[in-house]
PDB file of N, CA and C in Angstrom:
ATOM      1  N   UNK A   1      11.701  -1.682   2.131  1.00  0.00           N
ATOM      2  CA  UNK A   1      10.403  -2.127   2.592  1.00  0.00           C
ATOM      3  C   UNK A   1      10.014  -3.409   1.874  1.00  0.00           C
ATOM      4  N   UNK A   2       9.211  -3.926   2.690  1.00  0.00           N
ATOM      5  CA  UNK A   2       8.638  -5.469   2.228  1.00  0.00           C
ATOM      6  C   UNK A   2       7.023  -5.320   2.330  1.00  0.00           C
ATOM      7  N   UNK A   3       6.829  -6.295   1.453  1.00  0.00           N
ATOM      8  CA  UNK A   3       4.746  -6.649   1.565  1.00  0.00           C
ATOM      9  C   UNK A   3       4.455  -6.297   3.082  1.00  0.00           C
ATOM     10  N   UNK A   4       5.745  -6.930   3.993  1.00  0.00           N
ATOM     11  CA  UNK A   4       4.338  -7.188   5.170  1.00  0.00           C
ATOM     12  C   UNK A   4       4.571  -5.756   6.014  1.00  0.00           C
ATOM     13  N   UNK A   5       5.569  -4.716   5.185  1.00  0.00           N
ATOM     14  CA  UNK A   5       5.554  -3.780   6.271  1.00  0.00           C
ATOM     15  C   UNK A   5       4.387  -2.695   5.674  1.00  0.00           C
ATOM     16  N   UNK A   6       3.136  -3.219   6.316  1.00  0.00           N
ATOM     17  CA  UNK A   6       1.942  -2.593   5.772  1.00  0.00           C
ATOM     18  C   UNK A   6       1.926  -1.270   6.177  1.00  0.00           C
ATOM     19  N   UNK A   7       2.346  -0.957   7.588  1.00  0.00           N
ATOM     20  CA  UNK A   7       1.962   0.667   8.301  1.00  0.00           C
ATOM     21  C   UNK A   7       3.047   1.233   7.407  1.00  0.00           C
ATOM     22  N   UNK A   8       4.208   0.983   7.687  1.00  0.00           N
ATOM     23  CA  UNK A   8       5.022   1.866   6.665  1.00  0.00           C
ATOM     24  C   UNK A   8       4.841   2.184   5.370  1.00  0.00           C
ATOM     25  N   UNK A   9       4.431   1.632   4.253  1.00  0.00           N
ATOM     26  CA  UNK A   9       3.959   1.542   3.253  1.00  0.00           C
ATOM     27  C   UNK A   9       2.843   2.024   3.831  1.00  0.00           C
ATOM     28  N   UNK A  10       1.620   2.264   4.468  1.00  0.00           N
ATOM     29  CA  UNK A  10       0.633   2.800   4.019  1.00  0.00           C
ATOM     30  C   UNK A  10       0.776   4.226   4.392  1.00  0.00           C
ATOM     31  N   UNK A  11       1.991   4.712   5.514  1.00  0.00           N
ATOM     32  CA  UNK A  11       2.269   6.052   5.690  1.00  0.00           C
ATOM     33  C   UNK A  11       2.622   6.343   4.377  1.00  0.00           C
ATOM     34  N   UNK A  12       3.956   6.203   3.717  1.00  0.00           N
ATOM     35  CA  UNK A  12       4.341   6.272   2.344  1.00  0.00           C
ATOM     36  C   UNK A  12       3.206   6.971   1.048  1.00  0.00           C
ATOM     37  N   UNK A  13       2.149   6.072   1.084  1.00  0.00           N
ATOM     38  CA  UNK A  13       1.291   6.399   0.379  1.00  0.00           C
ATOM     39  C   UNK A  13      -0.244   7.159   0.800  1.00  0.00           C
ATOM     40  N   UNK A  14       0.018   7.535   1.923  1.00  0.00           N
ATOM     41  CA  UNK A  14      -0.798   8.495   2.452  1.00  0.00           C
ATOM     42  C   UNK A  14      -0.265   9.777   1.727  1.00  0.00           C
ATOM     43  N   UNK A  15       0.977  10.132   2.036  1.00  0.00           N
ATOM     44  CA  UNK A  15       2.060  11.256   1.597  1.00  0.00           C
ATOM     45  C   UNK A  15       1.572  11.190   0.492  1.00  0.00           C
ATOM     46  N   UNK A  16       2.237  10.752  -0.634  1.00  0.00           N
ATOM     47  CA  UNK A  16       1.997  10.553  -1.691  1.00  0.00           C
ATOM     48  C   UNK A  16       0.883  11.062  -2.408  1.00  0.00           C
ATOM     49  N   UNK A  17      -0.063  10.098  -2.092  1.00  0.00           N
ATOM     50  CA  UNK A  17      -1.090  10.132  -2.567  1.00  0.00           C
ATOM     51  C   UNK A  17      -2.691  10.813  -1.954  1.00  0.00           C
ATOM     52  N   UNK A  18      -2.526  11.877  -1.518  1.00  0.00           N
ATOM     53  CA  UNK A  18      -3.338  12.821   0.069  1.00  0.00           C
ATOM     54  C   UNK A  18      -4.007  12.727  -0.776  1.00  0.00           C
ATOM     55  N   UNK A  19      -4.846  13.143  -1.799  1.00  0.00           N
ATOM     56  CA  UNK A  19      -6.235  13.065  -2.026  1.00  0.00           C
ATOM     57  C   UNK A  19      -6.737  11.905  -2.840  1.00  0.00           C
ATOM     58  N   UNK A  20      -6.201  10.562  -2.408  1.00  0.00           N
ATOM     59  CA  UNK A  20      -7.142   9.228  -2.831  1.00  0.00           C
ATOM     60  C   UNK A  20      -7.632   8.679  -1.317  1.00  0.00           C
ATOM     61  N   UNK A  21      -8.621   8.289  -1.734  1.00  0.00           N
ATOM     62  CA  UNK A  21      -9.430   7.868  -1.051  1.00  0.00           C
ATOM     63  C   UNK A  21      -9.384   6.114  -0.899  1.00  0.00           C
ATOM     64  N   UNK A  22      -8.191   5.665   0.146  1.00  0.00           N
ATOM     65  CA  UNK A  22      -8.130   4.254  -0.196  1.00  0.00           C
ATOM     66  C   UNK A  22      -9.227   3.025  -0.042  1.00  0.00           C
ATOM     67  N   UNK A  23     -10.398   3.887   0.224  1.00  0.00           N
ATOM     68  CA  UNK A  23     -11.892   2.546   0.515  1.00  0.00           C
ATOM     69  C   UNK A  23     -12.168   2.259  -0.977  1.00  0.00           C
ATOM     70  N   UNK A  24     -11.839   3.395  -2.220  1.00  0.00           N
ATOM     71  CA  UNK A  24     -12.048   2.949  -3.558  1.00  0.00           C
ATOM     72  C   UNK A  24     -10.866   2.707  -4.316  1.00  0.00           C
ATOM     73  N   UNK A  25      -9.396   2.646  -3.987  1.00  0.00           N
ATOM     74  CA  UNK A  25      -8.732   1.715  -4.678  1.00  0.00           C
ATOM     75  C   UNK A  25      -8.924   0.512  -5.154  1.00  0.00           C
ATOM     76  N   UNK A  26      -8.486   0.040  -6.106  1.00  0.00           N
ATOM     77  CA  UNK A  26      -7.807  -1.466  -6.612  1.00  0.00           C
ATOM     78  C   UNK A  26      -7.161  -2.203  -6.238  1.00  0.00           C
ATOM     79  N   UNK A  27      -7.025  -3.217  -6.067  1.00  0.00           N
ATOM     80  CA  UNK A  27      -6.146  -4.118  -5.666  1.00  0.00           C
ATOM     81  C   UNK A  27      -4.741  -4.357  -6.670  1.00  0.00           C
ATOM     82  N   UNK A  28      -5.114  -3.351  -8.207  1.00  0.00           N
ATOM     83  CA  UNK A  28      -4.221  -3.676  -8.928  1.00  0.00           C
ATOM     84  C   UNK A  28      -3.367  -2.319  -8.445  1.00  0.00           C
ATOM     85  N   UNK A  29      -4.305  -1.134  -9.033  1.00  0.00           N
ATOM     86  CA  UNK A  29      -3.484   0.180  -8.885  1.00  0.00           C
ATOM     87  C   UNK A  29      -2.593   0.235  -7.349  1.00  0.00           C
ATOM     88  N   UNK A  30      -3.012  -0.352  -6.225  1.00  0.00           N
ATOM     89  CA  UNK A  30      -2.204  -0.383  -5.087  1.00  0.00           C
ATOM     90  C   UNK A  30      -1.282  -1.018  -5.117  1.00  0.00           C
ATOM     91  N   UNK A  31      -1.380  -2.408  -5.773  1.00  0.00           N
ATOM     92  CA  UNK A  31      -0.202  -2.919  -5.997  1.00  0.00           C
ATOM     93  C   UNK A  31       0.748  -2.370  -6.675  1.00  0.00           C
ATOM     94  N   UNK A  32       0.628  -1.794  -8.263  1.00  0.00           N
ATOM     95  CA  UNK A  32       1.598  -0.418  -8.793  1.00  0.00           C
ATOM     96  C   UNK A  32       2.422  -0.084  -7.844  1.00  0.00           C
ATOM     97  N   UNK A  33       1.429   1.081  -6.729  1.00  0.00           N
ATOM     98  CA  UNK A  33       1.749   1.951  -6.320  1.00  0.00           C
ATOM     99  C   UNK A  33       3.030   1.404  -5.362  1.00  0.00           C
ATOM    100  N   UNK A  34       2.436   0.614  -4.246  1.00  0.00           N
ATOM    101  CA  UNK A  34       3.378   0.318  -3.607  1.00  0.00           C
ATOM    102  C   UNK A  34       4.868  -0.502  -4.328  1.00  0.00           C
ATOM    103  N   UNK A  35       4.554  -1.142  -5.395  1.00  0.00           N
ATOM    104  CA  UNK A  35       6.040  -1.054  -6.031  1.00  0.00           C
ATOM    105  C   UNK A  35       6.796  -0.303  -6.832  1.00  0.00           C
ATOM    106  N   UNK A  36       6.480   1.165  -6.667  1.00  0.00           N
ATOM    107  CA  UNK A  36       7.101   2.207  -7.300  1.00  0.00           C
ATOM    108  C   UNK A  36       7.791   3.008  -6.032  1.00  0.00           C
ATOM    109  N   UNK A  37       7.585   2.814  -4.952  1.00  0.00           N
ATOM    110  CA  UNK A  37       7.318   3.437  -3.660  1.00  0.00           C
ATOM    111  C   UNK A  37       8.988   3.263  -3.707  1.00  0.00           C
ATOM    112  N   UNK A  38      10.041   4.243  -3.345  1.00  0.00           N
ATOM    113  CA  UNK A  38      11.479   4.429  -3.525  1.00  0.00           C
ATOM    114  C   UNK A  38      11.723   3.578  -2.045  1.00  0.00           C
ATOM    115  N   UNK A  39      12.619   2.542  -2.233  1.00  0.00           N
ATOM    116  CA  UNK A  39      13.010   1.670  -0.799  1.00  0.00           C
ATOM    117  C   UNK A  39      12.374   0.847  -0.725  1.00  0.00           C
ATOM    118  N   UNK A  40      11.222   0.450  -1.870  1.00  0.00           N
ATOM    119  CA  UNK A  40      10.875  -0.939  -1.899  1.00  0.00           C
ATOM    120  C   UNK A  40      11.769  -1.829  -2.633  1.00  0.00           C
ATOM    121  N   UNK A  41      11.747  -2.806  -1.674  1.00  0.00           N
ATOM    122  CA  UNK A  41      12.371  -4.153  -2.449  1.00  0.00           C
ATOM    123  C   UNK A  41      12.381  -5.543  -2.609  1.00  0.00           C
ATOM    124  N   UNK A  42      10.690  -6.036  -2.898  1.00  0.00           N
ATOM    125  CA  UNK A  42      10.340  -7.128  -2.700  1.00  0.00           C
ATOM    126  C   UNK A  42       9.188  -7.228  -4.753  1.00  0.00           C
ATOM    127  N   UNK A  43       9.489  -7.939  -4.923  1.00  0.00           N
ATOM    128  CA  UNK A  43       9.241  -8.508  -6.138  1.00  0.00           C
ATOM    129  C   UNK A  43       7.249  -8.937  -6.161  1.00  0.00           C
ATOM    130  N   UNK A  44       6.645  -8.673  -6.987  1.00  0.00           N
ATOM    131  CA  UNK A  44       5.305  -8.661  -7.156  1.00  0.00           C
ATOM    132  C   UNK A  44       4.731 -10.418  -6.506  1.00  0.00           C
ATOM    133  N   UNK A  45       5.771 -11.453  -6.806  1.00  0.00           N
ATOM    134  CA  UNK A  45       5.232 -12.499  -6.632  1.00  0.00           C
ATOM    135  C   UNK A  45       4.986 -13.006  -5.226  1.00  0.00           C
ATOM    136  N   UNK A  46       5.163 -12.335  -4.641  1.00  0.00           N
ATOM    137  CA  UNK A  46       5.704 -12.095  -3.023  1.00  0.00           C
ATOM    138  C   UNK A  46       4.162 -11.334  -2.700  1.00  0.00           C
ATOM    139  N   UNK A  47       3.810 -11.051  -3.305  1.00  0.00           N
ATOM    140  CA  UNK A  47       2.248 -10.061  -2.540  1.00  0.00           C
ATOM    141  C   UNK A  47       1.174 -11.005  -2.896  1.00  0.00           C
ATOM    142  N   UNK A  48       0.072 -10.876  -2.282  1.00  0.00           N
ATOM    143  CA  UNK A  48      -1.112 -11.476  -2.251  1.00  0.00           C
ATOM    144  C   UNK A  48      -2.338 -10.390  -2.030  1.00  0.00           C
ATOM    145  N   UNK A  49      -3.463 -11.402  -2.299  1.00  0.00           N
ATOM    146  CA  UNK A  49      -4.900 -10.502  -1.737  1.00  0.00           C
ATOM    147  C   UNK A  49      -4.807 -10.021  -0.145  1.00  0.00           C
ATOM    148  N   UNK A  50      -4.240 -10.965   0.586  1.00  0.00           N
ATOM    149  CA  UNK A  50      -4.557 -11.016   2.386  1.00  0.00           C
ATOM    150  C   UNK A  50      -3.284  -9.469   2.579  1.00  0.00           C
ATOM    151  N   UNK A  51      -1.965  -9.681   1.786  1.00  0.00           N
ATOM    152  CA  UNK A  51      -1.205  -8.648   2.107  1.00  0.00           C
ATOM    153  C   UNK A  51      -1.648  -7.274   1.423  1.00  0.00           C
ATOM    154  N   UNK A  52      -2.363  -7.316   0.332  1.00  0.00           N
ATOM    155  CA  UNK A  52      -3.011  -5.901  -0.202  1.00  0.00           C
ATOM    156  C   UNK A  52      -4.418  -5.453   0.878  1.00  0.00           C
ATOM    157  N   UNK A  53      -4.539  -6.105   1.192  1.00  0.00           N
ATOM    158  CA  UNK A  53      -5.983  -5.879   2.364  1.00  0.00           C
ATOM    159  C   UNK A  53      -5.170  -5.337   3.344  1.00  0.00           C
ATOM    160  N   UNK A  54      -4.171  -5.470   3.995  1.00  0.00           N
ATOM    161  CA  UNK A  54      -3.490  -5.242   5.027  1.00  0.00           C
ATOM    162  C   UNK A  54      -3.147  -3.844   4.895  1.00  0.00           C
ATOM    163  N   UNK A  55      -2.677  -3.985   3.613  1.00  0.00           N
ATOM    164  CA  UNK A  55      -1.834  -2.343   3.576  1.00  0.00           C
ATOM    165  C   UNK A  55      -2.977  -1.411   3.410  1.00  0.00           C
ATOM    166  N   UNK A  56      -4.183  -1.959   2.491  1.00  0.00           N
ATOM    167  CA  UNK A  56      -5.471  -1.221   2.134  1.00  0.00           C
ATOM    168  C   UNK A  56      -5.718  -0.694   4.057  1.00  0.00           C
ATOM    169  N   UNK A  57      -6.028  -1.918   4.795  1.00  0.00           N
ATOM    170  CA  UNK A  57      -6.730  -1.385   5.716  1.00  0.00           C
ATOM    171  C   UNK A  57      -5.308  -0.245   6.613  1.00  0.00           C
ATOM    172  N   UNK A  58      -4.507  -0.035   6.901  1.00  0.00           N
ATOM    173  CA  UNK A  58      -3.653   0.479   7.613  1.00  0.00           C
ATOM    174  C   UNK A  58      -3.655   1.710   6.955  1.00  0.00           C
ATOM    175  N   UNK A  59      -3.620   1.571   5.450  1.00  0.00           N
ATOM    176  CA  UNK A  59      -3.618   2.966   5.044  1.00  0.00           C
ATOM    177  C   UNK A  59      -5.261   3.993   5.231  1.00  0.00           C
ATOM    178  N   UNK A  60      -6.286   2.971   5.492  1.00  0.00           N
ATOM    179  CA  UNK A  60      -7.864   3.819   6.043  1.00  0.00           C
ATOM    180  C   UNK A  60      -7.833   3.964   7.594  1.00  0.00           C
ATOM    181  N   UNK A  61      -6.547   3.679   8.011  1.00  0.00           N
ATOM    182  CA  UNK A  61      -6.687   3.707   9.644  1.00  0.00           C
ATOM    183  C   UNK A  61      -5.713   4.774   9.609  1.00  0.00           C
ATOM    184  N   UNK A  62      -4.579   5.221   8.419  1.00  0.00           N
ATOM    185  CA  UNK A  62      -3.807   6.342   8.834  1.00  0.00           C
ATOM    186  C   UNK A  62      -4.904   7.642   8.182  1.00  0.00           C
ATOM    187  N   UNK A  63      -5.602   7.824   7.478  1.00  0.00           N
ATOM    188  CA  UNK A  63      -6.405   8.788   7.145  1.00  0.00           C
ATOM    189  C   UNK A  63      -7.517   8.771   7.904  1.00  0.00           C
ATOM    190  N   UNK A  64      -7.589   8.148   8.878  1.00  0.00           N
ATOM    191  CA  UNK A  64      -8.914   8.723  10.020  1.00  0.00           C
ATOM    192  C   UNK A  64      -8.419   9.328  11.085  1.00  0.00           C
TER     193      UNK A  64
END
């Protein structure tokens, strides 16, 4: 997986993580998360604010 594959990564951490509530994440702790995520393979310098918003919002659209 890469930054921009936001739905996948935000399924990933739906699993994962079922009782966080991603409207009060971090922009840091998400970032963590998704690079611990097994089958990631894209390097921190490679992510941004616009791509953490992305995955933020996909992952509040897979929990509704």
């Amino acid at each position: 997986m890469k930054w921009t594959d936001s739905l996948d990564i935000a399924i990933e951490l739906a699993e994962r993580h079922p009782d966080v509530d991603p409207n009060a994440l971090n922009f840091v702790d998400l970032m963590r998360w998704v690079m611990e995520l097994p089958g990631f393979a894209e390097d921190q310098s490679h992510c941004g604010e616009k791509k953490l918003e992305a995955i933020q919002q996909a992952w509040i659209d897979e929990t509704d």
